[in-house]
Protein backbone atom coordinates (compact mmCIF):
# COMPACT_ATOMS: atom_id res chain seq x y z
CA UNK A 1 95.36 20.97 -67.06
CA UNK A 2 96.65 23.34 -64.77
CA UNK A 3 93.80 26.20 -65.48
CA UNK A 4 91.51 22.37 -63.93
CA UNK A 5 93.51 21.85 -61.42
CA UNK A 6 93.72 25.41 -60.08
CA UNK A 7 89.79 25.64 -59.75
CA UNK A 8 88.54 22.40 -58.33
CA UNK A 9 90.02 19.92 -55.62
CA UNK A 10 90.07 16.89 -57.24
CA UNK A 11 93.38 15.24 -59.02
CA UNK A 12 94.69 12.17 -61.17
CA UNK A 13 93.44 9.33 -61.05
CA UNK A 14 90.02 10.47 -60.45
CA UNK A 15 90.33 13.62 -62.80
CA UNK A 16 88.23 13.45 -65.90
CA UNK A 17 88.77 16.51 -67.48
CA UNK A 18 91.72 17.66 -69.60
CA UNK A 19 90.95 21.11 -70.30
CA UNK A 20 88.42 23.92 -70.45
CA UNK A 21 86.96 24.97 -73.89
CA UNK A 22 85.19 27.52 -73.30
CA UNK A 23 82.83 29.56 -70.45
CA UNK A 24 80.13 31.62 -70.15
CA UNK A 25 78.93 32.92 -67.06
CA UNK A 26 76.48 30.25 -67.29
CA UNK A 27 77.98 27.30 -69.23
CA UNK A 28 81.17 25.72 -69.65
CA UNK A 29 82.89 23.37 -72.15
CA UNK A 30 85.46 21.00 -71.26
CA UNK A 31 87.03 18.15 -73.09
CA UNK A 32 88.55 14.77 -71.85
CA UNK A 33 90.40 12.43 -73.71
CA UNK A 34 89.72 8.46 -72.57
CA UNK A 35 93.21 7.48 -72.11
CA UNK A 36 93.53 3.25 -72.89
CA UNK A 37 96.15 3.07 -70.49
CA UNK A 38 93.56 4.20 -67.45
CA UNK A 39 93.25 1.58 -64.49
CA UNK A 40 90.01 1.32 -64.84
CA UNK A 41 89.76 -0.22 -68.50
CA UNK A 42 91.67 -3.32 -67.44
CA UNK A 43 88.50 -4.34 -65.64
CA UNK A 44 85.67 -2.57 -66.99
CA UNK A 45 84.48 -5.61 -69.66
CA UNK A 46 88.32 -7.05 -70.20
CA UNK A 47 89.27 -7.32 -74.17
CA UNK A 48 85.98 -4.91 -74.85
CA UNK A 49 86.34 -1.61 -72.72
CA UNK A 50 83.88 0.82 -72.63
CA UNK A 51 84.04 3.70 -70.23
CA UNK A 52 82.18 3.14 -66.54
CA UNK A 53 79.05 5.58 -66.94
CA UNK A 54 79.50 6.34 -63.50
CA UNK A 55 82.96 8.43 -64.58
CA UNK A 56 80.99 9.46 -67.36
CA UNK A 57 78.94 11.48 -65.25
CA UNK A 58 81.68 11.85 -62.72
CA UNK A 59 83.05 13.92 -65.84
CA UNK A 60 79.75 16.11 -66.22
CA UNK A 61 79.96 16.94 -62.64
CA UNK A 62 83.65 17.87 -62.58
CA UNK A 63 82.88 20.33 -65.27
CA UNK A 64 79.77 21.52 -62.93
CA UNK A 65 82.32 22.08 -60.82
CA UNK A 66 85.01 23.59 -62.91
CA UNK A 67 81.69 25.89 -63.86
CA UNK A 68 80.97 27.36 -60.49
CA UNK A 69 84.54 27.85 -59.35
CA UNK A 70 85.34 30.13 -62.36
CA UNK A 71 82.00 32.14 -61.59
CA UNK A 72 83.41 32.41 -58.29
CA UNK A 73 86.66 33.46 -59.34
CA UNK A 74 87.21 37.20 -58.61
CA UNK A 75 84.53 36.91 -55.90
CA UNK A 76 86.23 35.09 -53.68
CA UNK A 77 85.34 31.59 -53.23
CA UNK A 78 82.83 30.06 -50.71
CA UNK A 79 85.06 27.96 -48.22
CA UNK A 80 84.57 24.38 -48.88
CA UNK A 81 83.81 22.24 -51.56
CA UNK A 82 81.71 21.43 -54.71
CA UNK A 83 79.37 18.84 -53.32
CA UNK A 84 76.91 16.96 -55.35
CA UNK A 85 73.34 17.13 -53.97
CA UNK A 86 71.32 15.14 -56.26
CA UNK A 87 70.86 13.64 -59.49
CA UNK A 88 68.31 13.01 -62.10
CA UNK A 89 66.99 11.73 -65.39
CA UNK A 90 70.42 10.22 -66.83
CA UNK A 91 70.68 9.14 -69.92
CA UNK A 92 73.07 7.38 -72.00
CA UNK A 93 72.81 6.99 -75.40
CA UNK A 94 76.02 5.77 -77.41
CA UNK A 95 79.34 4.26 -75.19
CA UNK A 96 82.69 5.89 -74.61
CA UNK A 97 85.78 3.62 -75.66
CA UNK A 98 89.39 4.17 -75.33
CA UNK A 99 91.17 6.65 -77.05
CA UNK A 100 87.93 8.74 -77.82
CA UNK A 101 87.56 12.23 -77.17
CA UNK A 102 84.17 13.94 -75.40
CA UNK A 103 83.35 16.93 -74.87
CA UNK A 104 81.54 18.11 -72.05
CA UNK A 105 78.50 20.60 -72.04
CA UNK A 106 77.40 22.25 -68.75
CA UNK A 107 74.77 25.10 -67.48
CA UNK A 108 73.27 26.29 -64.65
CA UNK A 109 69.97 26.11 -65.09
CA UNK A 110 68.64 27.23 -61.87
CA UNK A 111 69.35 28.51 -57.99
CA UNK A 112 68.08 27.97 -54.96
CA UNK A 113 70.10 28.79 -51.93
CA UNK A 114 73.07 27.68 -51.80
CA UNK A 115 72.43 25.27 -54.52
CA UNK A 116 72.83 25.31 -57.85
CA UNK A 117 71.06 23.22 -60.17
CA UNK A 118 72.69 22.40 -63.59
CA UNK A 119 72.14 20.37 -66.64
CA UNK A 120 74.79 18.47 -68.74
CA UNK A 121 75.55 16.12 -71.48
CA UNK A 122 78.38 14.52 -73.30
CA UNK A 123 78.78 14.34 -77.29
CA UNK A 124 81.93 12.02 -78.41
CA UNK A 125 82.04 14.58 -81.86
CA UNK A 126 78.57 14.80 -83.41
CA UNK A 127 77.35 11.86 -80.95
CA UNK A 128 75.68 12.22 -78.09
CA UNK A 129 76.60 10.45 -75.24
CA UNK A 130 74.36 10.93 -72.65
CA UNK A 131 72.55 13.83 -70.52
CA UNK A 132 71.82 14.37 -66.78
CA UNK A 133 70.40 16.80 -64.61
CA UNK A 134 72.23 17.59 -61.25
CA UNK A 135 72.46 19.87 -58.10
CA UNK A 136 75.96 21.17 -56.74
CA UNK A 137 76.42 22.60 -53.07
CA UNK A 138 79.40 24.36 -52.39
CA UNK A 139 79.88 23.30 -48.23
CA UNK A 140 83.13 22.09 -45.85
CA UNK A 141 82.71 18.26 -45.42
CA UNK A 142 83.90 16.55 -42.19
CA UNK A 143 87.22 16.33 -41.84
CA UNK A 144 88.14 19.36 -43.81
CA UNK A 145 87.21 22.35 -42.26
């Protein structure tokens, strides 16, 4: 987790991704496993858990994240933040339950600016989970610069 942790701000509990795959300069994979023990479960459909889609896609843009802080790497990296700037056409297809394991597909599929827009999608092994477009900004929010 550390190679995570050392590229993008954000840390347990609202991590949700274990480790990097693999990268391109274009694409990344991560994985994540859902742990059962995670807060969330104990109210997310009680004595049925599924995985919030919300942290689903909170997942996809993590790795987004995760994505354009390696490219950055060695460039020296934009002050601020990954910030997302807008979302479209998600899909989910199959749920997420405890104990499974995703993995997490990322690209940049565009730029424009300072903005970078990207495409993602989840497969839990050969099943896909769902897909989403997205936009990133890299910029200082209140309070932190």
């Amino acid at each position: 987790m550390s190679q995570v942790t050392e590229l993008i701000p954000h840390r347990p509990p609202f991590l949700f991704i274990d480790e990097i795959v693999s990268r391109t300069p274009d694409s990344l994979t991560a994985r994540r496993i859902w742990r059962a023990e995670e807060d969330f479960y104990k109210g997310h459909y009680p004595g049925a858990p599924i995985t919030p889609g919300v942290l689903l896609c909170e997942s996809v843009f993590q790795a987004g994240a995760l994505l354009l802080a390696d490219k950055f790497a060695g460039q020296g990296t934009p002050d601020g933040v990954p910030l997302l700037a807008k979302v479209e056409r998600v899909r989910f297809r199959s749920p997420v339950y405890p104990g499974d394991t995703t993995t997490i597909d990322v690209k940049i599929t565009a730029r424009a600016g300072g903005f970078y827009m990207m495409s993602g999608n989840i497969k839990n092994g050969e099943k896909r989970v769902l897909n989403v477009d997205f936009s990133v900004a890299w910029k200082t929010p209140e309070g932190l610069g």
